[in-house]
Protein backbone atom coordinates (compact mmCIF):
# COMPACT_ATOMS: atom_id res chain seq x y z
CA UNK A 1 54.38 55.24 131.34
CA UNK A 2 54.75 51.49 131.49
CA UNK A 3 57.65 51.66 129.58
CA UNK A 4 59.76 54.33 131.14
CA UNK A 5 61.06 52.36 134.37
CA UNK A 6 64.68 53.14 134.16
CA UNK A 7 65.93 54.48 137.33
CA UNK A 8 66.47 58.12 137.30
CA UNK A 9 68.08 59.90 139.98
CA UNK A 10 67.45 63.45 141.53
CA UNK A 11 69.76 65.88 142.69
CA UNK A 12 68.00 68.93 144.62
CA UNK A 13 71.20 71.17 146.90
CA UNK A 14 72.28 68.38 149.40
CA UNK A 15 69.24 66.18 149.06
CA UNK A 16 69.50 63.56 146.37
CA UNK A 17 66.95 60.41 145.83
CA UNK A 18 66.07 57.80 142.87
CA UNK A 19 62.80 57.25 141.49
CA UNK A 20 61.58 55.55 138.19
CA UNK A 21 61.04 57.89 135.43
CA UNK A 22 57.29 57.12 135.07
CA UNK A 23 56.98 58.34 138.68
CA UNK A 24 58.85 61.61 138.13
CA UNK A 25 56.81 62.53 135.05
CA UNK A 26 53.63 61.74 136.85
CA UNK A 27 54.44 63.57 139.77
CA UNK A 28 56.21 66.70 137.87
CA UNK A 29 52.99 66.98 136.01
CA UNK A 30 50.81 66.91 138.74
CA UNK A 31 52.58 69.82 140.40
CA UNK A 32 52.33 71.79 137.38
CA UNK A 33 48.37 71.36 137.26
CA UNK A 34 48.62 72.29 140.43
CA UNK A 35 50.36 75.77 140.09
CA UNK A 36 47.93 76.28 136.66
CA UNK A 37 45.07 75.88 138.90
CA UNK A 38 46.39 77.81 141.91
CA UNK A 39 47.43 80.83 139.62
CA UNK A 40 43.68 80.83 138.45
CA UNK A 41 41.96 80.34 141.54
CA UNK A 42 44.50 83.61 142.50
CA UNK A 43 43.35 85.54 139.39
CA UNK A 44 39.53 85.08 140.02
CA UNK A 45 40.06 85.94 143.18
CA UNK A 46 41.95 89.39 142.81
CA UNK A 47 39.28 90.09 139.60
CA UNK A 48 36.63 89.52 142.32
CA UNK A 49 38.23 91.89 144.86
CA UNK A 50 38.06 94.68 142.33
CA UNK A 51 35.07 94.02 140.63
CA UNK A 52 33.83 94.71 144.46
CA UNK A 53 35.97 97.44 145.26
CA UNK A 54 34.29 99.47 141.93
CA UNK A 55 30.91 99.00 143.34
């Protein structure tokens, strides 16, 4: 990550900002945990829900 400080800039519809690339790859993968552990959290949730529903 040290390495990767070239400017790299964003374009999202009409919003559009720079940030270094370190930044960007720390912060997209961050997100991304986020949603992995989200969709889990979900999924033990709904098996939980029917596992009580059965009874």
């Amino acid at each position: 990550m040290i390495q990767n400080t070239a400017p790299v800039t964003l374009r999202f519809l009409f919003w559009s900002w720079s940030w270094p690339l370190w930044l960007f790859t720390l912060v997209t993968a961050l997100l991304g945990a986020l949603v992995w552990f989200g969709l889990g959290v979900l999924r033990r949730h709904r098996r939980r829900v029917a596992r009580r529903a059965e009874r």
